[in-house]
PDB file of N, CA and C in Angstrom:
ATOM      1  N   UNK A   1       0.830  -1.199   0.000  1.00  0.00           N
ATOM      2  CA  UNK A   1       0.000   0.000   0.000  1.00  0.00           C
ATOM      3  C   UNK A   1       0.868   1.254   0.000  1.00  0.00           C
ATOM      4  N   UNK A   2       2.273   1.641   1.097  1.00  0.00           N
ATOM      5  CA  UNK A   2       2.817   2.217   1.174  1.00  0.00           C
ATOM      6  C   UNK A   2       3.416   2.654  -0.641  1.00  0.00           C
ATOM      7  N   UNK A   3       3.872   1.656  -0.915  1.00  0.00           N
ATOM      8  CA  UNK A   3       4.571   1.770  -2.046  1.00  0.00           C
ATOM      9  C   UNK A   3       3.346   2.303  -3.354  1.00  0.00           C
ATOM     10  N   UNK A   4       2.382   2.013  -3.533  1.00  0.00           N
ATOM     11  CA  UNK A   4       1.404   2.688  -4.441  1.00  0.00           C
ATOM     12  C   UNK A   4       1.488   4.026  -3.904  1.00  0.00           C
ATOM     13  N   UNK A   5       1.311   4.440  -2.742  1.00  0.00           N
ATOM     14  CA  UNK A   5       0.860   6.090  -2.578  1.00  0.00           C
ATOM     15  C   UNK A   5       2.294   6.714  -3.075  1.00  0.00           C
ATOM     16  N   UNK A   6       3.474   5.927  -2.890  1.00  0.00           N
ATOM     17  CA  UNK A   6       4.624   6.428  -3.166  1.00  0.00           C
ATOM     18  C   UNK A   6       4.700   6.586  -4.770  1.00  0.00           C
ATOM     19  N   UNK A   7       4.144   5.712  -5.713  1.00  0.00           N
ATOM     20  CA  UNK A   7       4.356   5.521  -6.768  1.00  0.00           C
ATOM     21  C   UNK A   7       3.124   6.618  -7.603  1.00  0.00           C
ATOM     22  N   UNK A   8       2.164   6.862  -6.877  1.00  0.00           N
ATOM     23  CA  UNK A   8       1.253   7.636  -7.376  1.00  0.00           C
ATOM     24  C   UNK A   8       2.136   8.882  -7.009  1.00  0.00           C
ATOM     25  N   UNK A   9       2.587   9.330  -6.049  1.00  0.00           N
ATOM     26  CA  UNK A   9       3.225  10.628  -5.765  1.00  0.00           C
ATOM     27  C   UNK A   9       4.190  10.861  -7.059  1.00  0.00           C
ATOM     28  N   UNK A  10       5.033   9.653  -7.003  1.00  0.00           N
ATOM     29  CA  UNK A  10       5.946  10.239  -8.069  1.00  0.00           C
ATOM     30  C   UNK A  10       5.687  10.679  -9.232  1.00  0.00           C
ATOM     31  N   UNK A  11       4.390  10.031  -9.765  1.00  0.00           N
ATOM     32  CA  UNK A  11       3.706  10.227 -11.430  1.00  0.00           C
ATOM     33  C   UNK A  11       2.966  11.661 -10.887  1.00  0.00           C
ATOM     34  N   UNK A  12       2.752  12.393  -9.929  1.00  0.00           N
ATOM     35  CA  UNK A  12       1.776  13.125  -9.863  1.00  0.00           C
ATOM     36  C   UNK A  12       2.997  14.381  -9.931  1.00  0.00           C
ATOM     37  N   UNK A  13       4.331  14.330  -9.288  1.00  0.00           N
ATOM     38  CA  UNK A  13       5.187  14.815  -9.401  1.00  0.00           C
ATOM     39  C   UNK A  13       5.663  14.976 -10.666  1.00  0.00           C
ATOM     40  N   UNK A  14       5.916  14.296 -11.359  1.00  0.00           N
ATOM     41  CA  UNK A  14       6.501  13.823 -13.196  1.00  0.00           C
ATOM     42  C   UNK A  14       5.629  14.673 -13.503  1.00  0.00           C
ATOM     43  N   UNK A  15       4.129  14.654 -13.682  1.00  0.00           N
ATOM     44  CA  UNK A  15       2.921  14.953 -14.508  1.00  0.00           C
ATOM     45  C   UNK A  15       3.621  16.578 -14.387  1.00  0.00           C
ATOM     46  N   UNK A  16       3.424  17.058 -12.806  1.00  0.00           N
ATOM     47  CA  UNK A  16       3.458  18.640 -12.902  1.00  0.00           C
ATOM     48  C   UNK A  16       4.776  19.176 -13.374  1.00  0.00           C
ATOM     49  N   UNK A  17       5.657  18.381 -13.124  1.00  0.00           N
ATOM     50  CA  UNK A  17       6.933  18.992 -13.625  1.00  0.00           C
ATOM     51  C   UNK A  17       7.161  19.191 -15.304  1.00  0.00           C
ATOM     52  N   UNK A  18       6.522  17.546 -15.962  1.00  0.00           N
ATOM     53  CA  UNK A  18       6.297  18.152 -17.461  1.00  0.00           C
ATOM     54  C   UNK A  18       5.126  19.322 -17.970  1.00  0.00           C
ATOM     55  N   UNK A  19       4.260  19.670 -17.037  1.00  0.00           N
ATOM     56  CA  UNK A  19       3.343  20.349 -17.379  1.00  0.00           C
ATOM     57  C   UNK A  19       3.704  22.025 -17.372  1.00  0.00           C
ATOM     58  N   UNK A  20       4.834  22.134 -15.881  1.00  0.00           N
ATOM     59  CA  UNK A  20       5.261  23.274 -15.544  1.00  0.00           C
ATOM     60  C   UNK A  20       4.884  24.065 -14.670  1.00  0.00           C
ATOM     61  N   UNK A  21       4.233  23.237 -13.554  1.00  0.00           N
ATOM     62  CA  UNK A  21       3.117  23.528 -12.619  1.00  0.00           C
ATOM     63  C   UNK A  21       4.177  23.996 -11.397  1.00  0.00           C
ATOM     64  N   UNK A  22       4.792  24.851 -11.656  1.00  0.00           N
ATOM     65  CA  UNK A  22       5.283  24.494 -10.376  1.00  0.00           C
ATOM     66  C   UNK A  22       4.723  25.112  -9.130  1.00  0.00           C
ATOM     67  N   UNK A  23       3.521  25.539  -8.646  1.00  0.00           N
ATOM     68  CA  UNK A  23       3.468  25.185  -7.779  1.00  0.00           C
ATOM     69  C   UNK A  23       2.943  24.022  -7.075  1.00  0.00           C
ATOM     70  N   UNK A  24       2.431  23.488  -7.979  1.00  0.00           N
ATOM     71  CA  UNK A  24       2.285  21.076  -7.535  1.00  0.00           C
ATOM     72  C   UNK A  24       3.654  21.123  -7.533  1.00  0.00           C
ATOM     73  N   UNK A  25       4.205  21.187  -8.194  1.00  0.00           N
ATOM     74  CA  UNK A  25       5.669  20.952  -7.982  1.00  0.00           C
ATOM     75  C   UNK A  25       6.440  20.854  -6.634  1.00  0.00           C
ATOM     76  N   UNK A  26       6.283  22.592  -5.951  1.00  0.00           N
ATOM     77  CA  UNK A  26       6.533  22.429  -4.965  1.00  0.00           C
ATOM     78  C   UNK A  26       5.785  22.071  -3.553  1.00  0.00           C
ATOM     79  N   UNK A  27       4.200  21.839  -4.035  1.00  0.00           N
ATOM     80  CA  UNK A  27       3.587  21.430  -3.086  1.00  0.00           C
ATOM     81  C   UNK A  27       4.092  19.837  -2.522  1.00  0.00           C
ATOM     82  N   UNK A  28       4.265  19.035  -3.851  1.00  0.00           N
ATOM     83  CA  UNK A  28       4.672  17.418  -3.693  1.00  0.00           C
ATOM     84  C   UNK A  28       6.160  17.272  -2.808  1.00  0.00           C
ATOM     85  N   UNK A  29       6.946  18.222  -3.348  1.00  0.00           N
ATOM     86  CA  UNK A  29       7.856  18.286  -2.615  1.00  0.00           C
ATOM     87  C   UNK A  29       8.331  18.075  -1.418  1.00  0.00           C
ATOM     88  N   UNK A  30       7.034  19.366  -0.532  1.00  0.00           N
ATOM     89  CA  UNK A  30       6.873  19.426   0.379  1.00  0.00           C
ATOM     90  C   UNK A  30       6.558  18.584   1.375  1.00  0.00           C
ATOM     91  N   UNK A  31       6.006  17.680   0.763  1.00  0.00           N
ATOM     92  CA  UNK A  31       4.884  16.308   1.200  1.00  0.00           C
ATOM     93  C   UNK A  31       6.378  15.223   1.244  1.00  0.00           C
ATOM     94  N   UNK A  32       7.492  15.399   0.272  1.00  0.00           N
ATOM     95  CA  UNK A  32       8.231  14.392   0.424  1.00  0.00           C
ATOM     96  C   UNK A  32       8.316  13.528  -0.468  1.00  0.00           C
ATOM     97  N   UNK A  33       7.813  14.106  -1.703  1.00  0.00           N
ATOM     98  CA  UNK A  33       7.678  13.140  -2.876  1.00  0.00           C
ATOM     99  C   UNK A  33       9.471  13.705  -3.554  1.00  0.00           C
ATOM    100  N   UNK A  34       9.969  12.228  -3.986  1.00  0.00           N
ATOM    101  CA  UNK A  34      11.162  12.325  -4.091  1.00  0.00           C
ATOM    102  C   UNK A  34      11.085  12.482  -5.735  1.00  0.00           C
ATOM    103  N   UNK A  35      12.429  13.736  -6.094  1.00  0.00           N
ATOM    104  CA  UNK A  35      12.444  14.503  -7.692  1.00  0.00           C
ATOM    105  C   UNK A  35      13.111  13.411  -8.377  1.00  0.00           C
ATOM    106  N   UNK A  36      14.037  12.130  -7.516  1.00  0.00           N
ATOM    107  CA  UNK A  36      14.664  11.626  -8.659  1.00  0.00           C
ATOM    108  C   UNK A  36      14.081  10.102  -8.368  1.00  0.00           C
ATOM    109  N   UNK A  37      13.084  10.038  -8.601  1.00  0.00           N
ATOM    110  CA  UNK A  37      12.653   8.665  -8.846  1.00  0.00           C
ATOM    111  C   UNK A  37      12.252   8.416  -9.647  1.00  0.00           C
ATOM    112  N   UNK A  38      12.440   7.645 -10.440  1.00  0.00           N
ATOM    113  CA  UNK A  38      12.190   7.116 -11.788  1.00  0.00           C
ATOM    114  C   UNK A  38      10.865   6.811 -12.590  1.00  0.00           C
ATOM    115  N   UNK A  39       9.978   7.012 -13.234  1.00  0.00           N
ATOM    116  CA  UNK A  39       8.673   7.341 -13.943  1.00  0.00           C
ATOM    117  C   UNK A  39       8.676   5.434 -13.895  1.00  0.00           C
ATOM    118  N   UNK A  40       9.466   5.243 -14.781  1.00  0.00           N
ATOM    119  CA  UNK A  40       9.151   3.815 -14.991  1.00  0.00           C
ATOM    120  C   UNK A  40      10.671   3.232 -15.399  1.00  0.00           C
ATOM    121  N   UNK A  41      10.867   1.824 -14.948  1.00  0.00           N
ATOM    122  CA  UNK A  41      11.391   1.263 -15.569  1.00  0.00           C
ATOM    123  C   UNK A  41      12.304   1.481 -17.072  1.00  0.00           C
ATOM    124  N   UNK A  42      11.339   1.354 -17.592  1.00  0.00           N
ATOM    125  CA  UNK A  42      11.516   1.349 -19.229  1.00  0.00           C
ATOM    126  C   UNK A  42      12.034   2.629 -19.691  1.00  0.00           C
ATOM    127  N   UNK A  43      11.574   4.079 -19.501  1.00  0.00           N
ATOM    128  CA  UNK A  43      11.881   5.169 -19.312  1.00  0.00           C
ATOM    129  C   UNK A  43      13.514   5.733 -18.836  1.00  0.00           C
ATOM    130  N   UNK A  44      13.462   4.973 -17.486  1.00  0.00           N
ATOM    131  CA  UNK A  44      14.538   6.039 -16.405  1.00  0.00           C
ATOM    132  C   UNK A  44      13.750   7.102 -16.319  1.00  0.00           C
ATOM    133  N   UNK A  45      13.272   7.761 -16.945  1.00  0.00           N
ATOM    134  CA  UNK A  45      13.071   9.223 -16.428  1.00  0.00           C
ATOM    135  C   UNK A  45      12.201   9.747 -15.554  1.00  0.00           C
ATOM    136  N   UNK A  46      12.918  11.107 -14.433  1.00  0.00           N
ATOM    137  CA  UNK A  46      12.477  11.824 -13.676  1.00  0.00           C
ATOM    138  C   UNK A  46      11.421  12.530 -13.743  1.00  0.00           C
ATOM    139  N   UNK A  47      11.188  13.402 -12.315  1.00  0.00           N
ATOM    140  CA  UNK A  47      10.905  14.896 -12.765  1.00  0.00           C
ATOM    141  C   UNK A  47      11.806  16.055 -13.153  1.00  0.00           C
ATOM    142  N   UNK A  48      12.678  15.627 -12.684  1.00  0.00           N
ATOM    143  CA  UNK A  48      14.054  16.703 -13.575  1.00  0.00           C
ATOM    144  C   UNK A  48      14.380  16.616 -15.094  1.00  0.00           C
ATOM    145  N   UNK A  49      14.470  15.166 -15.933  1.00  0.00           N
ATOM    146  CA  UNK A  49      14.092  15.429 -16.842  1.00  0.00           C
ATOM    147  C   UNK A  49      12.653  15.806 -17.334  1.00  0.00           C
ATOM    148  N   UNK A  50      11.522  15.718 -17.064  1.00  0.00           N
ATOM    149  CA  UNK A  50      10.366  16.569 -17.482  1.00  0.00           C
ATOM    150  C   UNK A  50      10.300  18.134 -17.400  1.00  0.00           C
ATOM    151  N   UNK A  51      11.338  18.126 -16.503  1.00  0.00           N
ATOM    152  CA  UNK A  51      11.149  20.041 -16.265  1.00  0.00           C
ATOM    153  C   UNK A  51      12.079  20.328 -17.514  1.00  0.00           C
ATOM    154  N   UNK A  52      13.149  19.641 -17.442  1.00  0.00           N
ATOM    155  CA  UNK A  52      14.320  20.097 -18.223  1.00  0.00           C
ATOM    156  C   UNK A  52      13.994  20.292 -19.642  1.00  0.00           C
ATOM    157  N   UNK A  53      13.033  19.004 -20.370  1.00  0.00           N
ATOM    158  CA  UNK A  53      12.304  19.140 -21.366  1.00  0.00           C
ATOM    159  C   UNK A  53      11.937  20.247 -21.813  1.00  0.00           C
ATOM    160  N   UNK A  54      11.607  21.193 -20.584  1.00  0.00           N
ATOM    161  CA  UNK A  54      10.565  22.400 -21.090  1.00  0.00           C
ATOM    162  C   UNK A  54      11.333  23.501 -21.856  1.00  0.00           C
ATOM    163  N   UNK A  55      12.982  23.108 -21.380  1.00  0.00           N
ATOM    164  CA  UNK A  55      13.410  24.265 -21.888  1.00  0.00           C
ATOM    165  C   UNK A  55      12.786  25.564 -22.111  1.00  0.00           C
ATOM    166  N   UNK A  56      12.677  26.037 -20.722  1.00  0.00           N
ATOM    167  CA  UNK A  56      11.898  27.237 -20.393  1.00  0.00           C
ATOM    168  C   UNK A  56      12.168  28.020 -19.243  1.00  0.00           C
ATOM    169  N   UNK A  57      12.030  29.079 -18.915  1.00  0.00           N
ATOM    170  CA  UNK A  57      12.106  29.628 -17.490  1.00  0.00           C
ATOM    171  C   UNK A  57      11.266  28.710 -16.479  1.00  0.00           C
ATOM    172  N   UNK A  58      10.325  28.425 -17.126  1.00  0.00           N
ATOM    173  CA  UNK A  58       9.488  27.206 -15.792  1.00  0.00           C
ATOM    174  C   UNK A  58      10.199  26.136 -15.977  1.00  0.00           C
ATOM    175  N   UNK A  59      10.359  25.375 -16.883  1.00  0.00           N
ATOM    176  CA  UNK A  59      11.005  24.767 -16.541  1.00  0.00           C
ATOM    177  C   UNK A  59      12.598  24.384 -15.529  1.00  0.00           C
ATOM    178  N   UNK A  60      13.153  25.842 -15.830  1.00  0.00           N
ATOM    179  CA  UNK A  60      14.345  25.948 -14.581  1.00  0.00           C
ATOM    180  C   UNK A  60      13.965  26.104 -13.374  1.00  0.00           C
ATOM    181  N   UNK A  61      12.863  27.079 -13.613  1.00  0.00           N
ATOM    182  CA  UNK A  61      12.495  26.953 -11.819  1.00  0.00           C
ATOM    183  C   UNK A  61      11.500  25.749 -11.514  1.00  0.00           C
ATOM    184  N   UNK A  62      11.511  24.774 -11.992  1.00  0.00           N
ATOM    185  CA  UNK A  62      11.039  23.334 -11.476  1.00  0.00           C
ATOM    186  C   UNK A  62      11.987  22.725 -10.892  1.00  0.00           C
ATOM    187  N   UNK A  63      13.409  22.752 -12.203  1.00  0.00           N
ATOM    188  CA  UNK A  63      14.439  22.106 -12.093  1.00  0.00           C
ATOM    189  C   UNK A  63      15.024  22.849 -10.287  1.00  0.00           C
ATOM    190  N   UNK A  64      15.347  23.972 -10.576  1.00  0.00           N
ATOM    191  CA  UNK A  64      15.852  24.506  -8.817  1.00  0.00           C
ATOM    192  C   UNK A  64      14.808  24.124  -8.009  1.00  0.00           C
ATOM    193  N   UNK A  65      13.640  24.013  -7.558  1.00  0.00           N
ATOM    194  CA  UNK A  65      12.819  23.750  -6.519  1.00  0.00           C
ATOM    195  C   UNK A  65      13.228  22.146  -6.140  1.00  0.00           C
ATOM    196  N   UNK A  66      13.463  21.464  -7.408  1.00  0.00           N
ATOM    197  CA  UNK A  66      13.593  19.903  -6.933  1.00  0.00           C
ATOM    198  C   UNK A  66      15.046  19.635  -6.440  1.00  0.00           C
ATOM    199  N   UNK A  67      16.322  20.126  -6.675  1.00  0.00           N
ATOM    200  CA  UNK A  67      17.577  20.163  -6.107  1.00  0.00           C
ATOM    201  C   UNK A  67      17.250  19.990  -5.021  1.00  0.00           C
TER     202      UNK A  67
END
């Protein structure tokens, strides 16, 4: 059970970081949802790469909030 709420956190984290939300961003954070955990398997990828994607000012300030 533990591990689903963990695994939903992280996709909910991923989601806002590719979206550019940052303030979900830093709300999840807050809560303890970890920036470098991996989306999936198959992937590797973060929420740091989703922010980074954006190549954008939001996107950097996703990228600094999750450091």
């Amino acid at each position: 059970m533990v591990a689903n709420c963990a695994d939903r956190g992280n996709r909910a984290l991923f989601e806002a970081a590719a979206e550019g939300d940052l303030e979900d961003v830093e709300a999840l954070l807050e809560l303890g949802t970890d920036p470098n955990a991996i989306l999936s398997e198959d992937t590797k990828l973060t929420a740091l790469h989703a922010a980074a994607m954006l190549d954008n000012d939001r996107g950097y300030e996703i990228v600094k909030a999750c450091l």
